[in-house]
PDB file of N, CA and C in Angstrom:
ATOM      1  N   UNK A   1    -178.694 167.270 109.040  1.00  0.00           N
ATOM      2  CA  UNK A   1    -177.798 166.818 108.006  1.00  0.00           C
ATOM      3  C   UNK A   1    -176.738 165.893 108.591  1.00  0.00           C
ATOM      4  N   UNK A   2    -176.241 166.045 109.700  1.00  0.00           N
ATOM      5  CA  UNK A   2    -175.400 165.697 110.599  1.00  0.00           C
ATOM      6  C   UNK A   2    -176.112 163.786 111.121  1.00  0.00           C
ATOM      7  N   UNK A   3    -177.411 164.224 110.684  1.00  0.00           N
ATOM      8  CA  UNK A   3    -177.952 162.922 111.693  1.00  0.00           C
ATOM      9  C   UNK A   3    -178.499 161.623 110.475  1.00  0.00           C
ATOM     10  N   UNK A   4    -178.346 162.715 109.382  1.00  0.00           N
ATOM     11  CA  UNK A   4    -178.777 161.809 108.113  1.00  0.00           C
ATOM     12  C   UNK A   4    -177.058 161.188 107.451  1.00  0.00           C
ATOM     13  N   UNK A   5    -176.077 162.118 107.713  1.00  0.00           N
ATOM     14  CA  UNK A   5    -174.709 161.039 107.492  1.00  0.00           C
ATOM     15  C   UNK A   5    -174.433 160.322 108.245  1.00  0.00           C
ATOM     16  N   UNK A   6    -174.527 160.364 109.379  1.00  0.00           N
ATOM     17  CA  UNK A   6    -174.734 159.169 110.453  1.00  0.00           C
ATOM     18  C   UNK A   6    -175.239 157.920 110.039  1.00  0.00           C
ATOM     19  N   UNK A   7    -176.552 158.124 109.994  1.00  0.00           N
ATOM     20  CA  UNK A   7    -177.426 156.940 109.120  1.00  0.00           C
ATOM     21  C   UNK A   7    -176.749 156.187 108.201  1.00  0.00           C
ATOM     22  N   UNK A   8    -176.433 156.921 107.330  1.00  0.00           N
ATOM     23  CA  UNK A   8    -175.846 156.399 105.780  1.00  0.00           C
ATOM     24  C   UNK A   8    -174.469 155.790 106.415  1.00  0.00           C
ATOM     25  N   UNK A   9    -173.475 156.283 107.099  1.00  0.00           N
ATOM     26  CA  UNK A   9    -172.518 155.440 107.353  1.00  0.00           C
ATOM     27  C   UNK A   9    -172.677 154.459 107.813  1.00  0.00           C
ATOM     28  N   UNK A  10    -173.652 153.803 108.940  1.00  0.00           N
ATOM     29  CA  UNK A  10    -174.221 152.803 109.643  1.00  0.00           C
ATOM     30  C   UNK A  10    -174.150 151.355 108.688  1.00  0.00           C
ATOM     31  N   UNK A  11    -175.121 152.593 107.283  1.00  0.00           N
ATOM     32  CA  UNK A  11    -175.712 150.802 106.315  1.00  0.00           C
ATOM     33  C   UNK A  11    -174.801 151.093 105.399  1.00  0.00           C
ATOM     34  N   UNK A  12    -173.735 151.796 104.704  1.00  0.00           N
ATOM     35  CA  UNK A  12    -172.563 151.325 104.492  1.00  0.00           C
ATOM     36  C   UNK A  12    -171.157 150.423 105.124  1.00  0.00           C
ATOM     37  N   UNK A  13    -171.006 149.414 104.250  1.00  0.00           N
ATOM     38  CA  UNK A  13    -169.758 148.621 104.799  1.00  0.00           C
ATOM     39  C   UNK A  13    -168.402 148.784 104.457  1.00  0.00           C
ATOM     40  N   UNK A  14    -167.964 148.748 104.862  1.00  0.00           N
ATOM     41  CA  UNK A  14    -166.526 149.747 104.695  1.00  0.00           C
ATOM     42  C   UNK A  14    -166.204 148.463 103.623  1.00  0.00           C
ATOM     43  N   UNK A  15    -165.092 149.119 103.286  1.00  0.00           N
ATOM     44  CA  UNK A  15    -163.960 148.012 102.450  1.00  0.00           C
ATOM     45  C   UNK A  15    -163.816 146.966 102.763  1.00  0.00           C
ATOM     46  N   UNK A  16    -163.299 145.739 102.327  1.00  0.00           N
ATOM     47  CA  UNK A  16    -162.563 144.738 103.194  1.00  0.00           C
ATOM     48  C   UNK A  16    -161.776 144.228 101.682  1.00  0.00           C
ATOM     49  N   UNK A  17    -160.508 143.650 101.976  1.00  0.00           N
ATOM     50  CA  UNK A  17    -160.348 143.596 100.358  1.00  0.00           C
ATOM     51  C   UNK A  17    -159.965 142.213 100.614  1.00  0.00           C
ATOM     52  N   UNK A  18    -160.215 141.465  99.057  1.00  0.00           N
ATOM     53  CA  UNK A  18    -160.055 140.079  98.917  1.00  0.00           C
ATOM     54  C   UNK A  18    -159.194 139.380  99.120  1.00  0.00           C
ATOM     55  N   UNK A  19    -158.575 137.998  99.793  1.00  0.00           N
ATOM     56  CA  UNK A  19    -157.791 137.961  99.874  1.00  0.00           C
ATOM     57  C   UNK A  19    -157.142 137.441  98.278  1.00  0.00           C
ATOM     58  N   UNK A  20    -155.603 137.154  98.463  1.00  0.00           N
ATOM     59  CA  UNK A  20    -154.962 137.041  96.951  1.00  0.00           C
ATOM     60  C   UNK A  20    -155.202 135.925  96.601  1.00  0.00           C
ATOM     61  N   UNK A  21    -155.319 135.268  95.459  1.00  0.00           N
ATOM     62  CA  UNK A  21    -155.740 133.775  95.320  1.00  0.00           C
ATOM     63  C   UNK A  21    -154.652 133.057  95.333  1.00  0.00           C
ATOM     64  N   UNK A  22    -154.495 131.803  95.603  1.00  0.00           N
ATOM     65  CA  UNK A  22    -153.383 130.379  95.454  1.00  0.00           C
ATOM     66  C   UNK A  22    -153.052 130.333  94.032  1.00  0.00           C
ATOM     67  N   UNK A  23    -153.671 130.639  93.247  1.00  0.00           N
ATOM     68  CA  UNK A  23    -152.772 130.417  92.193  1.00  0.00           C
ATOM     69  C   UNK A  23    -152.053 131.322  91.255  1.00  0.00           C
ATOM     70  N   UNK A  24    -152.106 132.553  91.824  1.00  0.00           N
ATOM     71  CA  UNK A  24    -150.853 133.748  91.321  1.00  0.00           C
ATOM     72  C   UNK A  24    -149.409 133.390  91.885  1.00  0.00           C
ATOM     73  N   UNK A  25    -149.952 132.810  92.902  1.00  0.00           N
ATOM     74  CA  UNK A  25    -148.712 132.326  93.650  1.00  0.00           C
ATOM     75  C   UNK A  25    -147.663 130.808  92.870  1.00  0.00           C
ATOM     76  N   UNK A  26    -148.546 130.323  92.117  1.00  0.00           N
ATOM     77  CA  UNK A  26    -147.685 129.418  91.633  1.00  0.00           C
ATOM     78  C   UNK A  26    -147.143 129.708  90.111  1.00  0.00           C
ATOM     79  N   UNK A  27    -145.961 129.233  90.120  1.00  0.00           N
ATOM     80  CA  UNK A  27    -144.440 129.625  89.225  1.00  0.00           C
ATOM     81  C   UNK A  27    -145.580 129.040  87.895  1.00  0.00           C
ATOM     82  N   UNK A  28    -146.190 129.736  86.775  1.00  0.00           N
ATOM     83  CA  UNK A  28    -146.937 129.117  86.065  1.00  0.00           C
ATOM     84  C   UNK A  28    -146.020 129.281  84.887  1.00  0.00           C
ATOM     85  N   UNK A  29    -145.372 130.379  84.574  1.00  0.00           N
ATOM     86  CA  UNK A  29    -144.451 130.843  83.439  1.00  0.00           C
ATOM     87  C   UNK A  29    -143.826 129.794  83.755  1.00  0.00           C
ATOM     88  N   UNK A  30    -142.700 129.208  84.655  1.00  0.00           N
ATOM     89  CA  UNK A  30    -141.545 129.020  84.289  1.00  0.00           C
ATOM     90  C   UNK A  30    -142.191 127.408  83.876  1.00  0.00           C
ATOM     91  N   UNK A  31    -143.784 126.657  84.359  1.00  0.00           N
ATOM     92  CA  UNK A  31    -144.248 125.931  83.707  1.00  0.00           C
ATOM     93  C   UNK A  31    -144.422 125.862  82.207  1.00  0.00           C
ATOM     94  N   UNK A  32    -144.978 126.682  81.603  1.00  0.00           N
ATOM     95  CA  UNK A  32    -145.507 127.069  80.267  1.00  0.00           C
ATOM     96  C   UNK A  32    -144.540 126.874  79.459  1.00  0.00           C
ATOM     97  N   UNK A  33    -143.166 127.835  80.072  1.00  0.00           N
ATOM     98  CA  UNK A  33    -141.769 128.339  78.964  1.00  0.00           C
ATOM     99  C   UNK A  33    -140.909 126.480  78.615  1.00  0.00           C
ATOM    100  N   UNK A  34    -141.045 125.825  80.158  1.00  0.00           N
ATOM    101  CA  UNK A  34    -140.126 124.526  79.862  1.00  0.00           C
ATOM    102  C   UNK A  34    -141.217 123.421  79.078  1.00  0.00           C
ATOM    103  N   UNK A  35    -142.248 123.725  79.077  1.00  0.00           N
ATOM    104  CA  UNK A  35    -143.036 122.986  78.284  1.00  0.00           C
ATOM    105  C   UNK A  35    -143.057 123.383  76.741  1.00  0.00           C
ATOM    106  N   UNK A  36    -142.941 124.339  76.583  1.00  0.00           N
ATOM    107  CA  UNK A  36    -142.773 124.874  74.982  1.00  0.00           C
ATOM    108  C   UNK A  36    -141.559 124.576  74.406  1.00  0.00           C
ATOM    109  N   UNK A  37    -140.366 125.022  75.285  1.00  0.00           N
ATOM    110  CA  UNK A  37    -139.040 124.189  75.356  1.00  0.00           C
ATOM    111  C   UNK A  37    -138.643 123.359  74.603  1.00  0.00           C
ATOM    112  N   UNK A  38    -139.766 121.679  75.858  1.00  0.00           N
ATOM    113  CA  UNK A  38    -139.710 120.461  75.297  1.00  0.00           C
ATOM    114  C   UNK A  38    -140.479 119.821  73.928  1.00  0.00           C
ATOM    115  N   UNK A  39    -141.546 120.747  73.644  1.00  0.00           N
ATOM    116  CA  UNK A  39    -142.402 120.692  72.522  1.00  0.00           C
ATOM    117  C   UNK A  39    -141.357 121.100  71.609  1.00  0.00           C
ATOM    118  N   UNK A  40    -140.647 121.983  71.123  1.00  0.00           N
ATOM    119  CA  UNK A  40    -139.961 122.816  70.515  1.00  0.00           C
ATOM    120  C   UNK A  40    -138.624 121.228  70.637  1.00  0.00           C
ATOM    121  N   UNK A  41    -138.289 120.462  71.184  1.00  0.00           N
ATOM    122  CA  UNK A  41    -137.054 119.778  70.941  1.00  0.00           C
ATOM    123  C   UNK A  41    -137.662 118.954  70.560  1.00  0.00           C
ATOM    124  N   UNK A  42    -138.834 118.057  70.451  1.00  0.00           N
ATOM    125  CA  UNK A  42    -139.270 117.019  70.052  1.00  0.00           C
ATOM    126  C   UNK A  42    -139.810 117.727  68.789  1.00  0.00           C
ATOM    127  N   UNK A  43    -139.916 118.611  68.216  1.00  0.00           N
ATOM    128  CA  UNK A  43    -140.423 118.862  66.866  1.00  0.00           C
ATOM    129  C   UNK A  43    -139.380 118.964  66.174  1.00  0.00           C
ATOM    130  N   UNK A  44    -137.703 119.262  66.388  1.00  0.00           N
ATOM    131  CA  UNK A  44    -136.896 119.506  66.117  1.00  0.00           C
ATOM    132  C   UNK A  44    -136.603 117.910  65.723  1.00  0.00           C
ATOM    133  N   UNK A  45    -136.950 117.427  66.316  1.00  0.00           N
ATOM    134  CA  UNK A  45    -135.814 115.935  66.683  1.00  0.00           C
ATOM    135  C   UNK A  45    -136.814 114.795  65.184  1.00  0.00           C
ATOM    136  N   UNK A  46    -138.295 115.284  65.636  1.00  0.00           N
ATOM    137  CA  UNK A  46    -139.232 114.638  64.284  1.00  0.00           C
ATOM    138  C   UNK A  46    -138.814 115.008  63.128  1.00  0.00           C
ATOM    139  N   UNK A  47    -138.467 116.464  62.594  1.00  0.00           N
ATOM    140  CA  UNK A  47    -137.726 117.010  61.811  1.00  0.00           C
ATOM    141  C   UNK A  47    -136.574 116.580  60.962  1.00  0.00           C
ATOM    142  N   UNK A  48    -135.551 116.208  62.025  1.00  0.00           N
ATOM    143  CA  UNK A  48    -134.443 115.606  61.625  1.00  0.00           C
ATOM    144  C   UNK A  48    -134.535 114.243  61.276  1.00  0.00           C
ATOM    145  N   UNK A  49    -135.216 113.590  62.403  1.00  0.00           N
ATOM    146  CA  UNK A  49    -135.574 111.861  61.786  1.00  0.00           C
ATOM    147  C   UNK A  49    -136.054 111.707  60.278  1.00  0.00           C
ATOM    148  N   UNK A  50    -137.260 112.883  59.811  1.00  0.00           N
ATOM    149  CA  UNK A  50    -137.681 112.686  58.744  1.00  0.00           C
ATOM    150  C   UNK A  50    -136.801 113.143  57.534  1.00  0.00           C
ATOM    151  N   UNK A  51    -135.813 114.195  58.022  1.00  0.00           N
ATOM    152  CA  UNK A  51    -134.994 114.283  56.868  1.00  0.00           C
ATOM    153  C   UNK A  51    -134.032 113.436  56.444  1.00  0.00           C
ATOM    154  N   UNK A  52    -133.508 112.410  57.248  1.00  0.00           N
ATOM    155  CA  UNK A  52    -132.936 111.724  56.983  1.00  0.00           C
ATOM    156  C   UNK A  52    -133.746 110.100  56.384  1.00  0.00           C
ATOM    157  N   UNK A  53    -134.675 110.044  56.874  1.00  0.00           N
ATOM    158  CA  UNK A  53    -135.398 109.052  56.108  1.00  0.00           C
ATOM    159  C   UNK A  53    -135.589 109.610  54.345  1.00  0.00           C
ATOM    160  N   UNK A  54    -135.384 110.773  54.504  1.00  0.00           N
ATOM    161  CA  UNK A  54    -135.925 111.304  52.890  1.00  0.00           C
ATOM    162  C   UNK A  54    -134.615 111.518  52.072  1.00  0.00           C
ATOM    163  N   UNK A  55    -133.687 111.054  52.660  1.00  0.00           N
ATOM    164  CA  UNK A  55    -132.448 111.506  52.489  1.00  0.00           C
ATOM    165  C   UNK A  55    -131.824 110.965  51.229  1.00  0.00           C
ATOM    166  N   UNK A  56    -131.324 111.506  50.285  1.00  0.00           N
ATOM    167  CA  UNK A  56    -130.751 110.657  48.984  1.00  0.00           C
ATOM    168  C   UNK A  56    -129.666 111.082  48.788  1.00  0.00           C
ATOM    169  N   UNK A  57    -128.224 110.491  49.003  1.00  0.00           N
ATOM    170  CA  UNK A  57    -126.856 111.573  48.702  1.00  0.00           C
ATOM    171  C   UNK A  57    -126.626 111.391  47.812  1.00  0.00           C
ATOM    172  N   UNK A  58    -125.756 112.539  46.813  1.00  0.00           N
ATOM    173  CA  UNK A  58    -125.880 111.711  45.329  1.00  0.00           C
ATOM    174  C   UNK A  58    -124.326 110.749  45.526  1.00  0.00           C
ATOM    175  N   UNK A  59    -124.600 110.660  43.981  1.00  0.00           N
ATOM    176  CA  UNK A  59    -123.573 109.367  43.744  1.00  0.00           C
ATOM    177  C   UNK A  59    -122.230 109.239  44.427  1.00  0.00           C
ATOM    178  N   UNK A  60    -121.775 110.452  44.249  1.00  0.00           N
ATOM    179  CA  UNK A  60    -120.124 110.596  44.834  1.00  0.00           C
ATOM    180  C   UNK A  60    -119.807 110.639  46.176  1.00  0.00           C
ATOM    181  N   UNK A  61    -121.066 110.839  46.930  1.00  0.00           N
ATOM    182  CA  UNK A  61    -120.800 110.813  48.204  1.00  0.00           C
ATOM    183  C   UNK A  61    -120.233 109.872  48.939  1.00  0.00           C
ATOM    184  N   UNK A  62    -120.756 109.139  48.896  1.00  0.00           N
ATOM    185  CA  UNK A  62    -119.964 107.240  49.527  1.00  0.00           C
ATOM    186  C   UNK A  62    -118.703 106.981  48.857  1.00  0.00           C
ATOM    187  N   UNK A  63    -118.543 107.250  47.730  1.00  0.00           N
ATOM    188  CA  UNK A  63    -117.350 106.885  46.777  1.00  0.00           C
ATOM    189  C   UNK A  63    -116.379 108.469  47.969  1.00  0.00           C
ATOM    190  N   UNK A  64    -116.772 109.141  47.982  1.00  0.00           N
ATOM    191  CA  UNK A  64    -115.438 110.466  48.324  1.00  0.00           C
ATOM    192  C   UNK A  64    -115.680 110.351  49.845  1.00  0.00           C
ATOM    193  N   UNK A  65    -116.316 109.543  50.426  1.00  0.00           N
ATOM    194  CA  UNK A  65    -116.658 109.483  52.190  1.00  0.00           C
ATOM    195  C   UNK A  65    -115.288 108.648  52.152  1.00  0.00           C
ATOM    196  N   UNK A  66    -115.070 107.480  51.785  1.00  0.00           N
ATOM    197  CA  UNK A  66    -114.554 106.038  51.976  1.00  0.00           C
ATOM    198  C   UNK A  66    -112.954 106.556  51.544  1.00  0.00           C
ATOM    199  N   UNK A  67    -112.542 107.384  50.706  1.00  0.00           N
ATOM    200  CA  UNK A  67    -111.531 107.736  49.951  1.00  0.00           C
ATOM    201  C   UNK A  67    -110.914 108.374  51.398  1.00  0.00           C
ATOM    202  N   UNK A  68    -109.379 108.246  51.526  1.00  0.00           N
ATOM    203  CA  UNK A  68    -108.651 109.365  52.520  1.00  0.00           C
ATOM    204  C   UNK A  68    -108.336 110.561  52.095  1.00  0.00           C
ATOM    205  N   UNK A  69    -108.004 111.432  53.205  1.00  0.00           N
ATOM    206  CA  UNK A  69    -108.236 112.622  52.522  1.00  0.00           C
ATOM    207  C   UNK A  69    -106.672 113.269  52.036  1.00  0.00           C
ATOM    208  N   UNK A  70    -106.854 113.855  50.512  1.00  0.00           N
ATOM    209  CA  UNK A  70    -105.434 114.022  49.935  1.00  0.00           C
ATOM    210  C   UNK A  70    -105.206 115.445  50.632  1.00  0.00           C
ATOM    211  N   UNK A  71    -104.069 115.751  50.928  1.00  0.00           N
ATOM    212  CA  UNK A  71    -103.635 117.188  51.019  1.00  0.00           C
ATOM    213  C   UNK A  71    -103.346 117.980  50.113  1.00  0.00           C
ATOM    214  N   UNK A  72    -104.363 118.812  49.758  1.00  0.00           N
ATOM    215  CA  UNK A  72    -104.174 120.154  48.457  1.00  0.00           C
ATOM    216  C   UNK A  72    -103.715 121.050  48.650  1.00  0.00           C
ATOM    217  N   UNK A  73    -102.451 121.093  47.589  1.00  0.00           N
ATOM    218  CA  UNK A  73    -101.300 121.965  47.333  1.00  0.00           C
ATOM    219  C   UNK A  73    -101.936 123.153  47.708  1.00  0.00           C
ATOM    220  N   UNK A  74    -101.381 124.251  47.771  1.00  0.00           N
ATOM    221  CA  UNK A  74    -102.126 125.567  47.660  1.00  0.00           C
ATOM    222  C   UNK A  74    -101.852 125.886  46.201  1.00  0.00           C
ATOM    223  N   UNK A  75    -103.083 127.566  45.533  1.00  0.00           N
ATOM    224  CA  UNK A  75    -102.590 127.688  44.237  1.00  0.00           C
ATOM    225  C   UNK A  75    -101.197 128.461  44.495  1.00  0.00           C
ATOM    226  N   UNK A  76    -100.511 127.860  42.945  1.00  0.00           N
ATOM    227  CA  UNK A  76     -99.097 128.869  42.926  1.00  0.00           C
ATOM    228  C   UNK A  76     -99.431 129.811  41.854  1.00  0.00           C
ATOM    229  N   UNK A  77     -99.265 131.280  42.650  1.00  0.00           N
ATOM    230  CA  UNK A  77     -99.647 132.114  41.730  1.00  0.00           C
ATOM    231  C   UNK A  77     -98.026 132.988  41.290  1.00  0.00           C
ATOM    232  N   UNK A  78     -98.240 133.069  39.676  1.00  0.00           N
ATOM    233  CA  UNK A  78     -97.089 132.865  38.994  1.00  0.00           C
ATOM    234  C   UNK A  78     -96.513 134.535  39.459  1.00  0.00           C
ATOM    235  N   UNK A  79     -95.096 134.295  39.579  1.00  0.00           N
ATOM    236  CA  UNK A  79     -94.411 136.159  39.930  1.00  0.00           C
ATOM    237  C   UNK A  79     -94.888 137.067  39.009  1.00  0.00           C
ATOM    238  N   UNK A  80     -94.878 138.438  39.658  1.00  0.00           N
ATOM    239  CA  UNK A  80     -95.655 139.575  38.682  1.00  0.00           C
ATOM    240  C   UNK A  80     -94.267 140.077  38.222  1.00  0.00           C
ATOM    241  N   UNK A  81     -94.450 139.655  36.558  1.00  0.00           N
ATOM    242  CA  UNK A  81     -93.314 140.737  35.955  1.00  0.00           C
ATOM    243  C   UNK A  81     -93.985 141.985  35.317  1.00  0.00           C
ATOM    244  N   UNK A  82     -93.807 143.326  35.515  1.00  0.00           N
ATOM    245  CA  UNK A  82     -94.198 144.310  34.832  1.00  0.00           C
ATOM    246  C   UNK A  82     -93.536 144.373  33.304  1.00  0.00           C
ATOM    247  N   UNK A  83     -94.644 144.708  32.379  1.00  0.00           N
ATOM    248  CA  UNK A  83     -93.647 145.014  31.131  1.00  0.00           C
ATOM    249  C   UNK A  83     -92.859 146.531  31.297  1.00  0.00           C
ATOM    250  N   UNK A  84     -92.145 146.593  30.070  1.00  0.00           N
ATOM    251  CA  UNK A  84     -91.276 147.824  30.466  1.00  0.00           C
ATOM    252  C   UNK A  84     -92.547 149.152  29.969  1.00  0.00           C
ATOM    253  N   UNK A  85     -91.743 150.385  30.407  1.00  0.00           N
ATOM    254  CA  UNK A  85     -92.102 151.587  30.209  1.00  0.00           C
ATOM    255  C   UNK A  85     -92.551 152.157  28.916  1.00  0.00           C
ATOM    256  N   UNK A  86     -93.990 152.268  28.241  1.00  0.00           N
ATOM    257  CA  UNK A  86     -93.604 152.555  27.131  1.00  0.00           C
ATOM    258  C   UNK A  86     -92.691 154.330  26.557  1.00  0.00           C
ATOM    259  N   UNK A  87     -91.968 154.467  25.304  1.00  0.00           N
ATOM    260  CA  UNK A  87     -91.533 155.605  25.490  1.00  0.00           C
ATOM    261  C   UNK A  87     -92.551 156.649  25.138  1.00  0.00           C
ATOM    262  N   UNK A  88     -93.979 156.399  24.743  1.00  0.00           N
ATOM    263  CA  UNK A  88     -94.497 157.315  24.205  1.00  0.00           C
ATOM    264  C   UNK A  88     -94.842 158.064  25.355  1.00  0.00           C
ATOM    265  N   UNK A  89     -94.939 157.329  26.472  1.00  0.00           N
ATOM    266  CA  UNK A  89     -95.401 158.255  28.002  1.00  0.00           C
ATOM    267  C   UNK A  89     -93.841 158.822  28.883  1.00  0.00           C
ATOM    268  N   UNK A  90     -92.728 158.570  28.185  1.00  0.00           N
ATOM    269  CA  UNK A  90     -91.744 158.591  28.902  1.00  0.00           C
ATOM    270  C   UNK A  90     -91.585 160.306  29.295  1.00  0.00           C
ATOM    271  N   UNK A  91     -90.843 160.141  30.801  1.00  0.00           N
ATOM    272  CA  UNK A  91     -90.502 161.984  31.185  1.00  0.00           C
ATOM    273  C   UNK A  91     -90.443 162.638  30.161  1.00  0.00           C
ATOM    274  N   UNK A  92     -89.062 162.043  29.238  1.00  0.00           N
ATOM    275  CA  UNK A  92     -88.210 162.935  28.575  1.00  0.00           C
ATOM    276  C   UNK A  92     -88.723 163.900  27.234  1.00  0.00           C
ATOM    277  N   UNK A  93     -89.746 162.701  26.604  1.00  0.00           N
ATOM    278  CA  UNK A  93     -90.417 163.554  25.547  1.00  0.00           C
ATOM    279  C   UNK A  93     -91.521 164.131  25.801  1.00  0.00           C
ATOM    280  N   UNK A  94     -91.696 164.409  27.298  1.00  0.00           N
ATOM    281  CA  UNK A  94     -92.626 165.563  28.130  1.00  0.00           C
ATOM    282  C   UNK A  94     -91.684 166.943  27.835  1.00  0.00           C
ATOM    283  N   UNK A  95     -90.694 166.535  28.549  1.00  0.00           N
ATOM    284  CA  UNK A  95     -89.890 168.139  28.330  1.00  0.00           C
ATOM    285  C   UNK A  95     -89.451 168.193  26.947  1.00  0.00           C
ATOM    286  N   UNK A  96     -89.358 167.456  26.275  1.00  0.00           N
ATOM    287  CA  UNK A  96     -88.703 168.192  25.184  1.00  0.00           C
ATOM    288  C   UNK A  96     -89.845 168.890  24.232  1.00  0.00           C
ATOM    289  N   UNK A  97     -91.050 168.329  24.464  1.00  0.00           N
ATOM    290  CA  UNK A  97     -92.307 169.105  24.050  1.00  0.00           C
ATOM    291  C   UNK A  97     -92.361 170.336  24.637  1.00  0.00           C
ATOM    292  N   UNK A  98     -92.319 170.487  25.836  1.00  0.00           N
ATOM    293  CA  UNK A  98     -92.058 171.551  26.548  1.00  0.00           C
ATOM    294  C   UNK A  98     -91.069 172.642  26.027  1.00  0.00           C
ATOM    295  N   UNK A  99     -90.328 172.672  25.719  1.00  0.00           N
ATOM    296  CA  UNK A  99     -89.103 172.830  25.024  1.00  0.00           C
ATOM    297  C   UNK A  99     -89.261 173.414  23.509  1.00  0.00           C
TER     298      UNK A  99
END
């Protein structure tokens, strides 16, 4: 038994492990992410060009662009006068009910 594991280890080859490849080693994310980036600003930028080609302001816009700008009052909000007390809720004809 001794002479038959012998054997078998002989025409077995041990391990040897692969080496790592060249291209795990290169920065591929931080490729990918600045490329999506720049895709992502030039779609942004087509975006905006086209909205402004489509652009229609209405009427008042140019007329209230060109105008200077007035300074608005703040609102004046008028003093709070309370009316008076009525007597039907007054103290006095509490107690005198009471009474």
């Amino acid at each position: 038994m001794i002479e038959e594991r012998k054997l078998e280890d002989k025409f077995i080859t041990p391990f040897k492990a692969k080496p790592v490849p060249p291209t795990t080693l290169q920065p591929k994310f931080e490729s990918i992410r600045s490329a999506s980036e720049q895709r992502r600003k030039q779609i942004k930028q087509k975006c905006i060009e086209k909205a402004l080609m489509n652009d229609k302001p209405f009427s008042f816009y140019e007329r209230d662009k060109n105008k200077p700008n007035k300074v608005i009052e703040p609102y004046k909000v008028p003093e709070f006068k309370a009316n008076p007390i009525p007597k039907s809720s007054s103290v006095l004809i509490y107690d005198q009910k009471l009474k």
